[in-house]
Protein backbone atom coordinates (compact mmCIF):
# COMPACT_ATOMS: atom_id res chain seq x y z
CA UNK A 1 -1.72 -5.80 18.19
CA UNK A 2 -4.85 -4.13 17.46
CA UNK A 3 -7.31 -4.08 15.05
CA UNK A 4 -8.22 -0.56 13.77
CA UNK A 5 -11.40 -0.23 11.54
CA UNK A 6 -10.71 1.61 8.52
CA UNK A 7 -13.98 3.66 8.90
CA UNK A 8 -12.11 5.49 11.93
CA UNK A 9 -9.49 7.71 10.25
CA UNK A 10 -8.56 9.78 13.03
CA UNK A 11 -7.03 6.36 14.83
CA UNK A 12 -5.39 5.70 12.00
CA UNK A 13 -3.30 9.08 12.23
CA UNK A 14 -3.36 8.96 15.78
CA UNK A 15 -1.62 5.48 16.28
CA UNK A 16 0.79 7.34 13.92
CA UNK A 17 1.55 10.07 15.38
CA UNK A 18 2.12 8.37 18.55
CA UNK A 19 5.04 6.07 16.86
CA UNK A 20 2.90 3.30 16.38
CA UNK A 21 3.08 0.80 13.69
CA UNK A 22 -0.01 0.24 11.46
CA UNK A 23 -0.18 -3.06 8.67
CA UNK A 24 -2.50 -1.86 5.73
CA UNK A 25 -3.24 -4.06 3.00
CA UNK A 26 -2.51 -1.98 0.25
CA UNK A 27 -2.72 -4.55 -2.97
CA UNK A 28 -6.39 -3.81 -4.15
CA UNK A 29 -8.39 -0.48 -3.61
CA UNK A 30 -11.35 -2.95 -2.37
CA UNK A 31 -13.54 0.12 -0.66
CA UNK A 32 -13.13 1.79 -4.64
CA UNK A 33 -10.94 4.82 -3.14
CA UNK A 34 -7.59 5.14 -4.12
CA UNK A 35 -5.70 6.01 -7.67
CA UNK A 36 -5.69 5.05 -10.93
CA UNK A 37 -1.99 3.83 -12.03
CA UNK A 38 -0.29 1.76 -14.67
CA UNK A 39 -0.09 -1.77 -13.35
CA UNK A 40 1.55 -4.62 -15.14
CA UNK A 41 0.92 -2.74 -18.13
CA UNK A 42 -2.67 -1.19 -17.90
CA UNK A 43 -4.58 0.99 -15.99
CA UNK A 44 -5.78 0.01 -12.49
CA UNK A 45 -7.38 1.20 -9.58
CA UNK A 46 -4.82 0.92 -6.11
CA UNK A 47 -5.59 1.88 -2.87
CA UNK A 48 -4.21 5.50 -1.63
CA UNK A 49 -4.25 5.68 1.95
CA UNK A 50 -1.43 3.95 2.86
CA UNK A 51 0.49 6.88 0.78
CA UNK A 52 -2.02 9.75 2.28
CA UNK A 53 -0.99 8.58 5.54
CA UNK A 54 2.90 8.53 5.36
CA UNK A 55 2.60 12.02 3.44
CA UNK A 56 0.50 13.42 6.44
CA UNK A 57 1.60 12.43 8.90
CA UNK A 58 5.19 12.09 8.20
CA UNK A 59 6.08 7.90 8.86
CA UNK A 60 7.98 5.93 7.15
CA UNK A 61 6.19 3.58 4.46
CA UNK A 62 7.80 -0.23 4.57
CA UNK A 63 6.20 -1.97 1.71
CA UNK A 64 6.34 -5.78 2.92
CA UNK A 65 5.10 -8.86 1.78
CA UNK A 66 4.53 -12.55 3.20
CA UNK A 67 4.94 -15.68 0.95
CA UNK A 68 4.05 -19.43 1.96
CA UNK A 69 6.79 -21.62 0.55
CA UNK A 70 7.49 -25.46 1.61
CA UNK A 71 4.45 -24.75 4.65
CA UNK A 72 6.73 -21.72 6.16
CA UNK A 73 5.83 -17.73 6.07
CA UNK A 74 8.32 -15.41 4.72
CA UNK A 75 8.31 -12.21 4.85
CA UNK A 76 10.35 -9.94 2.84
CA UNK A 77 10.43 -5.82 3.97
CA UNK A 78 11.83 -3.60 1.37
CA UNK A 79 13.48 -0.23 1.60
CA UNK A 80 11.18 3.05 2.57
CA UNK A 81 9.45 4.20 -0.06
CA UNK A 82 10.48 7.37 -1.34
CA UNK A 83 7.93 9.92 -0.90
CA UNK A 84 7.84 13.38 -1.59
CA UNK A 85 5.60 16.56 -0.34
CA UNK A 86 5.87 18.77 -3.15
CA UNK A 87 2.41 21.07 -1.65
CA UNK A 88 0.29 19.42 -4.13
CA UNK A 89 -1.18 16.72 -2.18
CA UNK A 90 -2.84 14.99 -4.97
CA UNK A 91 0.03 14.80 -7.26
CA UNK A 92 2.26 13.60 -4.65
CA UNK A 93 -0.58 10.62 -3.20
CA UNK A 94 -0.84 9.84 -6.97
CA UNK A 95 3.13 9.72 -7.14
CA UNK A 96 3.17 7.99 -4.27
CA UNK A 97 1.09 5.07 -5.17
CA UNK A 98 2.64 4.77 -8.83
CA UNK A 99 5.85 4.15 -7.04
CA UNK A 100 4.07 1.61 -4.58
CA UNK A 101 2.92 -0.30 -7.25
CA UNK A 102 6.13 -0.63 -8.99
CA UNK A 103 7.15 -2.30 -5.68
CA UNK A 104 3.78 -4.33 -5.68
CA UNK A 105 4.67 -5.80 -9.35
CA UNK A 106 7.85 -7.32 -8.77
CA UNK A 107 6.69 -9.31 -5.93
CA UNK A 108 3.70 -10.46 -7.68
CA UNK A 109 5.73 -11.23 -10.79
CA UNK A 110 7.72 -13.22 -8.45
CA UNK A 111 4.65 -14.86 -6.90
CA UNK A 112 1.80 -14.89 -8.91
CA UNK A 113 0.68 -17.93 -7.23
CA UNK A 114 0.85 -15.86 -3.89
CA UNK A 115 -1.47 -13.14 -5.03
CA UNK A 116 -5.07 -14.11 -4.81
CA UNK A 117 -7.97 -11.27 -5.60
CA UNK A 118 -11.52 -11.54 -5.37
CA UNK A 119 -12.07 -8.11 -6.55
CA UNK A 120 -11.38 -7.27 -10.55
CA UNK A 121 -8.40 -4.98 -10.47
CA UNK A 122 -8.46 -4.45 -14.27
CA UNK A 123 -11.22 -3.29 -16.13
């Protein structure tokens, strides 16, 4: 494993487009990029490159999620996300990110407890 700084796009893509795997926390828009979608109910700003990514470069986006339960780690990977390249790149990162944080919801309904921001996510 290596650590990639966010501030270098191009590795990003590269590791990629090479058939790499890349983790990206993608539960808070903490650098204040990313799109403005309905979350539990209201109107929050969520990260975007994570989407940007898959749409550009073509991989395959595995939402996952660890819990701590009884002093163990779980992990829990869910289904690809469906994402689609329609030509309008905006619409489809903005599409992209509403449908990641439909995923994101349930597992924080399911863990509140588990979910711990520093940031405010809601206005």
């Amino acid at each position: 494993m290596r650590l990639i700084p966010i501030s270098a796009p191009l590795a990003l893509h590269r590791v990629l487009k090479e058939g790499g795997v890349l983790g990206v926390l993608a539960d808070r828009a903490v650098s204040g990029v990313g799109e403005r979608v309905e979350f539990f109910g209201r109107t929050a700003l969520l990260p975007s490159a994570h989407v940007a990514l898959a749409l550009r470069t073509g991989a395959t986006l595995l939402p996952a999620f660890a819990r701590r339960e009884h002093g163990r780690l779980f992990a829990t990977i869910e289904e690809p996300l469906a994402l689609q390249a329609t030509g309008d790149r905006n619409a489809d990162v903005r599409e992209g990110v509403r449908r990641f944080a439909r995923v994101l919801e349930r597992h924080v309904a399911r863990f509140p407890e588990q979910w711990t921001v520093f940031e405010r996510v809601w206005k």
